[in-house]
C-alpha atoms as a PDB file:
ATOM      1  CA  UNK A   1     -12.004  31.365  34.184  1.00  0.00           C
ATOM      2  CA  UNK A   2     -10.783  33.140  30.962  1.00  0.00           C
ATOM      3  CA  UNK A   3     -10.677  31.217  27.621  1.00  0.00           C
ATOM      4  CA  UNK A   4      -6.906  30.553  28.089  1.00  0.00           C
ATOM      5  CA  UNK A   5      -7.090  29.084  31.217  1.00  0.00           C
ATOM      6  CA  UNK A   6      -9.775  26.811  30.185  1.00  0.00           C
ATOM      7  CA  UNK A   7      -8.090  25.616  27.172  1.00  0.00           C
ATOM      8  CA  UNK A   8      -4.920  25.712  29.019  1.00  0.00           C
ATOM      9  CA  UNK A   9      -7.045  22.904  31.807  1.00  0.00           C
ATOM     10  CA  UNK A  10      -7.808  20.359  28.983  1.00  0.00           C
ATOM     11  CA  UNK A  11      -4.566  20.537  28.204  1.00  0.00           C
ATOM     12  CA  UNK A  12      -2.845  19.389  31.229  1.00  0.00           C
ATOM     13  CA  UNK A  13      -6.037  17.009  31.486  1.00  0.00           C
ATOM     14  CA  UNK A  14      -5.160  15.472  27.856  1.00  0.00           C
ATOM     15  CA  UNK A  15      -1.289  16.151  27.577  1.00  0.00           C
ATOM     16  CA  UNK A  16       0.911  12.622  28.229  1.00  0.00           C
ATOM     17  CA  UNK A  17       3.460  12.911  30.960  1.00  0.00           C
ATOM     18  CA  UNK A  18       6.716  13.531  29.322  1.00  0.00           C
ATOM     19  CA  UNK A  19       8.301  10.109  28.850  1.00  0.00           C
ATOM     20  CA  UNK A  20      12.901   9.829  29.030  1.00  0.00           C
ATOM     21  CA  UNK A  21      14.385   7.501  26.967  1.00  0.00           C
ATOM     22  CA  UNK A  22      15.729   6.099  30.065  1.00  0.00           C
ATOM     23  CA  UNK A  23      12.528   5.438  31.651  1.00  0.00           C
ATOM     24  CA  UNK A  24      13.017   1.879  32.857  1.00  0.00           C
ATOM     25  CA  UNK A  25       9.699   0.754  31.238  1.00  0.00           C
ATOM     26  CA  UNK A  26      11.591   0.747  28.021  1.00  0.00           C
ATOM     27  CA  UNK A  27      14.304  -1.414  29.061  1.00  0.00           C
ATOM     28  CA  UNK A  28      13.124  -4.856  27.873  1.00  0.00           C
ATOM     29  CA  UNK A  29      12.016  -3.902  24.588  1.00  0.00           C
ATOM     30  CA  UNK A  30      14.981  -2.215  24.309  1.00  0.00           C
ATOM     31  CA  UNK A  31      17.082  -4.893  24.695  1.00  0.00           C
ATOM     32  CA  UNK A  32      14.682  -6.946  22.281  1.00  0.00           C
ATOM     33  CA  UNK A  33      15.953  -4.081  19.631  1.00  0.00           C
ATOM     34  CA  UNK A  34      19.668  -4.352  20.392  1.00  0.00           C
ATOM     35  CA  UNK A  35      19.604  -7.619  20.266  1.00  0.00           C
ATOM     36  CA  UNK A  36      17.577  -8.420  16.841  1.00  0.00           C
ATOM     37  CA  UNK A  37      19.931  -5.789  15.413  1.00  0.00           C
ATOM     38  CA  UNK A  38      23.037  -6.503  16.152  1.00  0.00           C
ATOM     39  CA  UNK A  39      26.226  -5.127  15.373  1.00  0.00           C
ATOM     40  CA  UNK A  40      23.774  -3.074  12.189  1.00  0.00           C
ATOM     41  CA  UNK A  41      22.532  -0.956  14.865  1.00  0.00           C
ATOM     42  CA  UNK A  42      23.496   2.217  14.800  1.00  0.00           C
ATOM     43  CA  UNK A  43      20.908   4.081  17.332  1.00  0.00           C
ATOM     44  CA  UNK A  44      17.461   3.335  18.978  1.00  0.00           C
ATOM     45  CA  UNK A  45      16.035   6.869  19.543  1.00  0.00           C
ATOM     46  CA  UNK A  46      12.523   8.848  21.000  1.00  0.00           C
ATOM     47  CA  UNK A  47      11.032  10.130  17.982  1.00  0.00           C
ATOM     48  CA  UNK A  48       7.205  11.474  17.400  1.00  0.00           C
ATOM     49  CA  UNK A  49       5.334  12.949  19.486  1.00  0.00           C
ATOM     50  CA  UNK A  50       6.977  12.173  22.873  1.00  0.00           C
ATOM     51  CA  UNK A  51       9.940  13.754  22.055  1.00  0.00           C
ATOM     52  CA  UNK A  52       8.202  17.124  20.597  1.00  0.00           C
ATOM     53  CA  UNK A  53       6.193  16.938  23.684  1.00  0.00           C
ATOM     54  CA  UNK A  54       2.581  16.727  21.880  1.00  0.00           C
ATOM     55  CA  UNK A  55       1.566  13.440  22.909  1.00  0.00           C
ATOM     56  CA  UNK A  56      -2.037  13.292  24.441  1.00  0.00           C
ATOM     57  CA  UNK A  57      -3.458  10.418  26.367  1.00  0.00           C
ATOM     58  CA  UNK A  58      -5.177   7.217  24.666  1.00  0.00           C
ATOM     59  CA  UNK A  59      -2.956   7.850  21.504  1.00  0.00           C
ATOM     60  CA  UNK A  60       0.958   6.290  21.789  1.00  0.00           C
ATOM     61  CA  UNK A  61       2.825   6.553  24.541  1.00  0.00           C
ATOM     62  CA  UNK A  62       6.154   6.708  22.141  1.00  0.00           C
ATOM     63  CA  UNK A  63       7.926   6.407  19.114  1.00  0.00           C
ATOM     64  CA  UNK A  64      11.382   4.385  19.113  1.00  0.00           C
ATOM     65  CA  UNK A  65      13.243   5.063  16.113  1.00  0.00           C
ATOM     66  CA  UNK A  66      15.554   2.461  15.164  1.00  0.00           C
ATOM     67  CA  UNK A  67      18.562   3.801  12.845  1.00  0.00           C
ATOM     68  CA  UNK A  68      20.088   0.957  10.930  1.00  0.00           C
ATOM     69  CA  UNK A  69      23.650   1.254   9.527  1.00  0.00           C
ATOM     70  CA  UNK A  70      23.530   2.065   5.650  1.00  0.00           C
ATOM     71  CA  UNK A  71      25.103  -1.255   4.519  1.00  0.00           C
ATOM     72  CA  UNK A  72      22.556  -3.472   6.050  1.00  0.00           C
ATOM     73  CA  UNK A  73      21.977  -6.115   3.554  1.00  0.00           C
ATOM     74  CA  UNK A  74      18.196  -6.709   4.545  1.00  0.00           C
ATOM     75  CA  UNK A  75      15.857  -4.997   2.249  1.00  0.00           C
ATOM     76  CA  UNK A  76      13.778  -2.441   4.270  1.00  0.00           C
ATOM     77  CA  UNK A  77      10.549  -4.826   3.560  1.00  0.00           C
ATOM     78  CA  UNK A  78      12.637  -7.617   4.820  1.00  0.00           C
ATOM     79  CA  UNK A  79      13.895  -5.351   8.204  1.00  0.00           C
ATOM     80  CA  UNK A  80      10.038  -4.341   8.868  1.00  0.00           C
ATOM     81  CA  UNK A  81       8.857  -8.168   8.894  1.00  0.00           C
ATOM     82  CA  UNK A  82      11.995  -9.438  10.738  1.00  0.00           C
ATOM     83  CA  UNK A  83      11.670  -6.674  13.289  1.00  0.00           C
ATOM     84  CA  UNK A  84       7.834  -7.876  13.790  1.00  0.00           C
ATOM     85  CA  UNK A  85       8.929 -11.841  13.974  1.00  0.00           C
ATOM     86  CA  UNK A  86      11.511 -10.971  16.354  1.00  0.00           C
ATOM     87  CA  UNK A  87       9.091  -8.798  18.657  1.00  0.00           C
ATOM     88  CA  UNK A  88       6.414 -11.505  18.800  1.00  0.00           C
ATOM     89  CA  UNK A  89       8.768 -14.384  19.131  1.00  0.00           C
ATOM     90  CA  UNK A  90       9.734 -12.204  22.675  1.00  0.00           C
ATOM     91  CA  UNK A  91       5.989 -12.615  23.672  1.00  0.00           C
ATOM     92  CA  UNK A  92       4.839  -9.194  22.906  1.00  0.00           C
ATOM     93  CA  UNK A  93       1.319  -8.452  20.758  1.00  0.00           C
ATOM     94  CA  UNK A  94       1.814  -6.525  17.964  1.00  0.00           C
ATOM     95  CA  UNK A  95       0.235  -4.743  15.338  1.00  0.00           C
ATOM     96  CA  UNK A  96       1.643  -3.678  11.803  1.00  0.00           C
ATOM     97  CA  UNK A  97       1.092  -0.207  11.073  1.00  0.00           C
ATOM     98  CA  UNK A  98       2.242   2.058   7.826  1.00  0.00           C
ATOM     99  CA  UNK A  99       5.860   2.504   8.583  1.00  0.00           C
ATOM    100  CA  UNK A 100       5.738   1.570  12.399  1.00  0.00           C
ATOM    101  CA  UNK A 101       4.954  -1.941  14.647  1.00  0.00           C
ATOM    102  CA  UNK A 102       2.637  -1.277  17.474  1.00  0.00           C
ATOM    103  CA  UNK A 103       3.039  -3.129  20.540  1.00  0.00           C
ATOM    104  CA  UNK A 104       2.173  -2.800  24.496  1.00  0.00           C
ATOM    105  CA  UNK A 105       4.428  -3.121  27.512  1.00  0.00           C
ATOM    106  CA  UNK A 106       4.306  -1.917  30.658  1.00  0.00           C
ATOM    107  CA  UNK A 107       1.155   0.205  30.355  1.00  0.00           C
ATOM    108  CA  UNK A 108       2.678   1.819  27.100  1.00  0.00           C
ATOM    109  CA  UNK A 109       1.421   2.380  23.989  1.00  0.00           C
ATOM    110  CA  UNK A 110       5.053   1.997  21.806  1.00  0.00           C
ATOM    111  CA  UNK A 111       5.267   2.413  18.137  1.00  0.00           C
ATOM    112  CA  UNK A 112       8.613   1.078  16.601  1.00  0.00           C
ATOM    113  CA  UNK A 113       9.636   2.107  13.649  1.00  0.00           C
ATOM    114  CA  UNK A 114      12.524   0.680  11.476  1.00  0.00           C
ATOM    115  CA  UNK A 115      15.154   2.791   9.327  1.00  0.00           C
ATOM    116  CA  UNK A 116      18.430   2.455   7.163  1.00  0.00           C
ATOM    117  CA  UNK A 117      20.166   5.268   7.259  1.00  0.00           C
ATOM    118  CA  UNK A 118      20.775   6.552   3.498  1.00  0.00           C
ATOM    119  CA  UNK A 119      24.230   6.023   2.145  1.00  0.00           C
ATOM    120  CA  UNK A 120      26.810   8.895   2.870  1.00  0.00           C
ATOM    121  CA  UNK A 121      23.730  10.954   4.913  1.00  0.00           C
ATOM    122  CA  UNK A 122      23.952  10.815   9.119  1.00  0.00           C
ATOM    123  CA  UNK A 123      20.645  11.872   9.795  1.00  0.00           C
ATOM    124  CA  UNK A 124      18.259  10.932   6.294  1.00  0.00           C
ATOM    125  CA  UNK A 125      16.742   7.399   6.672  1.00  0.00           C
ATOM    126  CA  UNK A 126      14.581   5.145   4.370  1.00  0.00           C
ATOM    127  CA  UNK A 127      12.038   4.019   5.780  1.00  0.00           C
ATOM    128  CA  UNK A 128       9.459   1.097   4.388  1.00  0.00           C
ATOM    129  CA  UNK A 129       5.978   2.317   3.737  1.00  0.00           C
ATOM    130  CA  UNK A 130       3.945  -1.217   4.442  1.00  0.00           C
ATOM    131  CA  UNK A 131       0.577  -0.176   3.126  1.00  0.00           C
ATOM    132  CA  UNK A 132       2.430   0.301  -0.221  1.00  0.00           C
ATOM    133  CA  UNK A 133       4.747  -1.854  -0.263  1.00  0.00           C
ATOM    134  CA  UNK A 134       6.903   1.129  -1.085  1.00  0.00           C
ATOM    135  CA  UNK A 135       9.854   3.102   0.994  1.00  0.00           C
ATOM    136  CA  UNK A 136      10.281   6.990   1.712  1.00  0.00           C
ATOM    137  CA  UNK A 137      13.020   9.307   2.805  1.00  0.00           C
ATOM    138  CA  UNK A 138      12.881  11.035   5.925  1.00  0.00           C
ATOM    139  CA  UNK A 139      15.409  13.116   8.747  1.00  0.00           C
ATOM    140  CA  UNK A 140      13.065  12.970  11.895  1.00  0.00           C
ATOM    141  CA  UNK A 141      15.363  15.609  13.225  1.00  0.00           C
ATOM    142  CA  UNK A 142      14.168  18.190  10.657  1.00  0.00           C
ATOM    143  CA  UNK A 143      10.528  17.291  12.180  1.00  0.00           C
ATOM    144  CA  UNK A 144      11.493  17.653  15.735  1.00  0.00           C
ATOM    145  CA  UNK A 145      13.383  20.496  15.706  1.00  0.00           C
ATOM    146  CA  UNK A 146      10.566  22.325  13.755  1.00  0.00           C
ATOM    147  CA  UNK A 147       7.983  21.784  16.451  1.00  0.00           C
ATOM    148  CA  UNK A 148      10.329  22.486  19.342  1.00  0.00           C
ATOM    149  CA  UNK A 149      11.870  25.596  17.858  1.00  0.00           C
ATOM    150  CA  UNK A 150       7.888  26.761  16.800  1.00  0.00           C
ATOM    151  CA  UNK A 151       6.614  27.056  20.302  1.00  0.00           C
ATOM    152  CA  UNK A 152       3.190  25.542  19.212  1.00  0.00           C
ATOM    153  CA  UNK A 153       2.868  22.908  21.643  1.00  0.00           C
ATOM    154  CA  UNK A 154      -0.347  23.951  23.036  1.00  0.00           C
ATOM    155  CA  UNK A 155      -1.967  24.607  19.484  1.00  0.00           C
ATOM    156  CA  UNK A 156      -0.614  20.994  18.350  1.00  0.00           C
ATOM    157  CA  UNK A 157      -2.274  19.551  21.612  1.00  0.00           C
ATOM    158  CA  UNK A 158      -5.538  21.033  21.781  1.00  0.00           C
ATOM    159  CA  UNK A 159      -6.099  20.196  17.804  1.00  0.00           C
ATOM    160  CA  UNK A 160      -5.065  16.320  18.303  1.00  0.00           C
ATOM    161  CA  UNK A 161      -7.416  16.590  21.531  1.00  0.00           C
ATOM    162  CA  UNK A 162     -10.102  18.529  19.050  1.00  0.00           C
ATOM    163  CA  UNK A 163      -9.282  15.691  16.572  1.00  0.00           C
ATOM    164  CA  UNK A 164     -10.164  12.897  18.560  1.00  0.00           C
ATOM    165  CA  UNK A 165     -13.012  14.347  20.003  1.00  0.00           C
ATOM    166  CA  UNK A 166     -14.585  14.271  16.297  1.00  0.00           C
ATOM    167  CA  UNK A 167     -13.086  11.165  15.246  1.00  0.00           C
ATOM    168  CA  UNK A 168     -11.016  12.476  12.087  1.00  0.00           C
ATOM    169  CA  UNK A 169      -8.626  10.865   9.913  1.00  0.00           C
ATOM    170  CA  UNK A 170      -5.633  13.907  10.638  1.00  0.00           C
ATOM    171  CA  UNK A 171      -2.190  12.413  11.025  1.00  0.00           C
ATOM    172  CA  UNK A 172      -0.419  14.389  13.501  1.00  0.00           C
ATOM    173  CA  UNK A 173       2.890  15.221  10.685  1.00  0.00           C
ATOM    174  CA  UNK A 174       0.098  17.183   8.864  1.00  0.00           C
ATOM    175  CA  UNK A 175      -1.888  18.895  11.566  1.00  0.00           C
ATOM    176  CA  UNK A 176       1.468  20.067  12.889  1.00  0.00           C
ATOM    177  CA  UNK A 177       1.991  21.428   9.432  1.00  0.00           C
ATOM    178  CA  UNK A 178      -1.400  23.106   9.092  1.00  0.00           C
ATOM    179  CA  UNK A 179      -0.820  25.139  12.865  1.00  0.00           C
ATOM    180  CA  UNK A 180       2.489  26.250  11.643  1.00  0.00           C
ATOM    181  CA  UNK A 181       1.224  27.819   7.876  1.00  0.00           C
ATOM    182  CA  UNK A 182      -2.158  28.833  10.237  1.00  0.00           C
ATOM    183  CA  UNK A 183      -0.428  30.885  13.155  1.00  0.00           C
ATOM    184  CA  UNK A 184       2.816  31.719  11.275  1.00  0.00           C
ATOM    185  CA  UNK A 185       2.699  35.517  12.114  1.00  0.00           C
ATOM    186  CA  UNK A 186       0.148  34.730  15.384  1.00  0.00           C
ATOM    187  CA  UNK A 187       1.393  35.878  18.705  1.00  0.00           C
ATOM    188  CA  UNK A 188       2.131  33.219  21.039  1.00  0.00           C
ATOM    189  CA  UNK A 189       0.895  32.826  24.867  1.00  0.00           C
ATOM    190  CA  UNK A 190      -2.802  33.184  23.700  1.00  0.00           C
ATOM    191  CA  UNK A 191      -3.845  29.288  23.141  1.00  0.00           C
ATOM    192  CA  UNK A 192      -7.780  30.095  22.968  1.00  0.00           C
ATOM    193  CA  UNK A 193      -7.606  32.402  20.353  1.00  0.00           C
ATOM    194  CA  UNK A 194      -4.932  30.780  18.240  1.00  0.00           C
ATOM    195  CA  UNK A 195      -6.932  27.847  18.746  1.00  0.00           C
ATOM    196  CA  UNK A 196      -9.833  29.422  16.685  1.00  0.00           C
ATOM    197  CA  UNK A 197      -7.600  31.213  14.278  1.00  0.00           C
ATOM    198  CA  UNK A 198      -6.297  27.759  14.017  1.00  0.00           C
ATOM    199  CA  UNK A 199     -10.369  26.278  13.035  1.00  0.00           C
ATOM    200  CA  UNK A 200     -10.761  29.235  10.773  1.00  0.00           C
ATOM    201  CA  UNK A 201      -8.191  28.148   8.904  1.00  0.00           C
ATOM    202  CA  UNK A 202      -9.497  24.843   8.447  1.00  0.00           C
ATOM    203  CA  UNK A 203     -12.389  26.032   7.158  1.00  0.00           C
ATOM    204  CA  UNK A 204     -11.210  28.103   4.367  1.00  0.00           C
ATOM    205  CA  UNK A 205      -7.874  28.085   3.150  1.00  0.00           C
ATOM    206  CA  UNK A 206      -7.386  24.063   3.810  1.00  0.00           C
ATOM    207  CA  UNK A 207      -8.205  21.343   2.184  1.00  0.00           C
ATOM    208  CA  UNK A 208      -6.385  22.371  -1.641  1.00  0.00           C
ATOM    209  CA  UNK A 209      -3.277  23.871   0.274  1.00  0.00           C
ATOM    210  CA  UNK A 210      -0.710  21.699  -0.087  1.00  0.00           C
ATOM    211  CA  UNK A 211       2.350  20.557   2.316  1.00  0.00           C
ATOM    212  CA  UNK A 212       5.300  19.548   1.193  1.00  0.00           C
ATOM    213  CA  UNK A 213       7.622  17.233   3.822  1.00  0.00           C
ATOM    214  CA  UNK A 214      10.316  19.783   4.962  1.00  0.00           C
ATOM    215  CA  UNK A 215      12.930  16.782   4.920  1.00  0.00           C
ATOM    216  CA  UNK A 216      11.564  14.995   1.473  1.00  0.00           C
ATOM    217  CA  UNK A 217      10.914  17.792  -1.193  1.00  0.00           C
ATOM    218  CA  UNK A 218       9.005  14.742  -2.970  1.00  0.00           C
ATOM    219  CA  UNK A 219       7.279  13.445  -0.269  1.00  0.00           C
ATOM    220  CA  UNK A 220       3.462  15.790  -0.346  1.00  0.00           C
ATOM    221  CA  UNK A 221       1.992  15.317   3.309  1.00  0.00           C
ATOM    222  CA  UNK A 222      -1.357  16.389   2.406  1.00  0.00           C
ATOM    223  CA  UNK A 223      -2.075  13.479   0.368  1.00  0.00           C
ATOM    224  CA  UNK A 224      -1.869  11.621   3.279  1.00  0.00           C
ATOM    225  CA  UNK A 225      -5.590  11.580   3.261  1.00  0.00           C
ATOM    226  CA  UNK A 226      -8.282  11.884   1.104  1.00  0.00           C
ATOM    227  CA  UNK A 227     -10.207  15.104   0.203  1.00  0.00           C
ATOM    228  CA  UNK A 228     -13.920  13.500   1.759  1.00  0.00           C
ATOM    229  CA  UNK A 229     -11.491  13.316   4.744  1.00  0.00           C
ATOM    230  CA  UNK A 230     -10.295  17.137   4.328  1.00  0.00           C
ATOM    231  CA  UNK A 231     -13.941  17.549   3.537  1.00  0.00           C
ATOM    232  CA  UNK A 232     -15.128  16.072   7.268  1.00  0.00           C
ATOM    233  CA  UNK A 233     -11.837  18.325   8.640  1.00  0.00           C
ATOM    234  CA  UNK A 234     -13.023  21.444   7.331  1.00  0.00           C
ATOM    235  CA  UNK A 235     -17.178  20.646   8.254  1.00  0.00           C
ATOM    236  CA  UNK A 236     -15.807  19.303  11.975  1.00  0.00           C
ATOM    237  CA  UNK A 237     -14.260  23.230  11.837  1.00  0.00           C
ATOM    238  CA  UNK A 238     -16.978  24.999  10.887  1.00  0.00           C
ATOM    239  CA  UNK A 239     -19.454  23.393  13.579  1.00  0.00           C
ATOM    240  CA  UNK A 240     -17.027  23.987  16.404  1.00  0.00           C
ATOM    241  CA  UNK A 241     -16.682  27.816  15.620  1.00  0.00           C
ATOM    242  CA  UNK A 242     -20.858  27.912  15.397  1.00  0.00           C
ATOM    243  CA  UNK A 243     -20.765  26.872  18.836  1.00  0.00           C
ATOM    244  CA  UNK A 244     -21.151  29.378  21.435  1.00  0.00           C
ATOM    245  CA  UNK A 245     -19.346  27.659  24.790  1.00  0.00           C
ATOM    246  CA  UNK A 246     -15.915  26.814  24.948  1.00  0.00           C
ATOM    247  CA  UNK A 247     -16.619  23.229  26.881  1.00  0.00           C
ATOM    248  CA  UNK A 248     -18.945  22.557  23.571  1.00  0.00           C
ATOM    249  CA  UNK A 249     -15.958  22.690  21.425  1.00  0.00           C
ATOM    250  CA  UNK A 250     -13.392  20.966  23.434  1.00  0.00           C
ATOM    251  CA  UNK A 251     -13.566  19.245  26.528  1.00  0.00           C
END
C-alpha cells in the first residue's frame, strides 16, 4: 500500500456520508424552523462542513443556516434565545454553542445557526456571537465556494481527523484557511505528501501568521484561539513528522 492509498483509507473510514438537504431526517426540525420563523424566513440552508463535503464522523452531522429577512424586528440576541425556546419547547435537547444551537434527531448531530440578512446585501448575514454577547458579519457562500473551488477536500479531512486524534482546540474555518496558504502552489492528487507539507507548515510558519475572514475584512480568524493553543498545534506537528510510520501519525 503506498502512502496515498493509506491516507486515502482513513479517509473513507473517517469521511461522513454526504448528507441532501432533502434527506427526510431533516424534515421535522425543519418544519420546527419554518414554523418559529414565520413569514421572516427567508431560507433554511446546508451550510459547514456538510455542504463543502469535509465532515468526518463523531463531529456534526450538519449545519442548517437559517437566513432571516433584514427587517426582522428581534434583536439577533433575542432570535438566538427564541430559536433555542422554540426548539426545546418541540422536545428536542439542546445545547448553546458560539453562534450555533446543537441538538440531536434522528441519529444526527445538527448545528443550527440563526442569521439576519444585512440590509440591502442578499447573501451577508449578522450573525450573534453568544460567548460575547456580540454579533459578526458573514456570507457563508464566500466560505463554501472557497473550499469547493480549492480541491482540498482530502487535506481538510485528514487534518480534522489528525485534529481529533490529538485533541486540539482548531476550528475547522481556520484549519481550512491554514491548508489553503500551506498548499497554495502544491500539486493536487498527492494527499500523503500534502498532508506533511501541510504539518510542516504548522510547525514553522504558523502560529503569528494571521487570517483574515475572506467575507469580513474585520473579522481575524486566527484569534479564534489562543497562542498556548497554536503552541499545542504546532508541538502536535512536530511529533507527528518525528514519527516514522504512517498508521503512527494518523489512523
Amino acid at each position: 500500500m503506498t502512502q496515498d492509498e493509506y491516507v486515502r483509507k482513513i479517509i473513507r473510514k473517517k469521511k461522513s456520508p454526504n448528507l441532501t438537504f432533502y434527506d427526510t431526517r431533516l424534515t421535522d426540525i425543519k418544519n420546527v424552523i419554518r414554523k418559529w420563523a414565520g413569514t421572516q424566513l427567508s431560507q433554511i440552508k446546508l451550510s459547514g462542513s456538510c455542504i463543502k463535503k469535509t465532515a468526518i464522523k463523531g463531529k456534526s452531522d450538519c449545519d442548517l443556516f437559517i437566513s432571516l429577512k433584514s427587517d426582522t424586528r428581534e434583536t439577533l440576541k433575542e432570535v438566538y434565545h427564541s430559536l433555542n425556546n422554540k426548539v426545546k419547547s418541540e422536545g428536542y435537547k439542546t445545547r448553546e454553542q458560539n453562534v450555533s444551537i446543537a441538538i440531536k434527531t434522528n441519529g444526527l448531530d445538527i448545528d443550527l445557526v440563526p442569521a439576519k440578512i444585512q440590509a440591502g446585501y442578499r447573501n451577508y448575514h449578522s450573525l450573534y456571537l453568544s460567548k460575547k454577547d456580540s454579533w459578526l458579519q458573514t456570507n457563508i457562500d464566500i466560505h463554501i465556494n472557497k473550499i469547493l473551488s480549492s480541491g482540498r477536500q482530502e487535506e481538510i479531512i485528514a487534518l480534522k481527523i489528525w485534529r481529533e486524534l490529538n485533541g486540539l482546540k482548531f476550528p475547522s474555518v481556520y484549519l481550512e484557511m491554514v491548508i489553503l496558504a500551506a498548499l497554495k502552489y502544491k500539486n493536487k492528487n498527492q494527499p500523503a505528501k500534502n498532508f506533511l507539507t501541510v504539518l510542516e507548515y504548522l510547525s514553522n510558519s504558523f502560529i503569528d501568521k494571521k487570517f483574515i475572514d475572506p467575507s469580513n475584512s474585520n473579522n481575524c480568524i486566527s484569534d479564534m484561539i489562543f497562542k498556548y493553543q497554536k503552541e499545542e498545534i504546532r508541538k502536535a506537528a512536530k511529533a507527528s513528522l518525528k514519527q516514522d510510520n504512517w498508521n503512527k501519525i494518523i489512523w
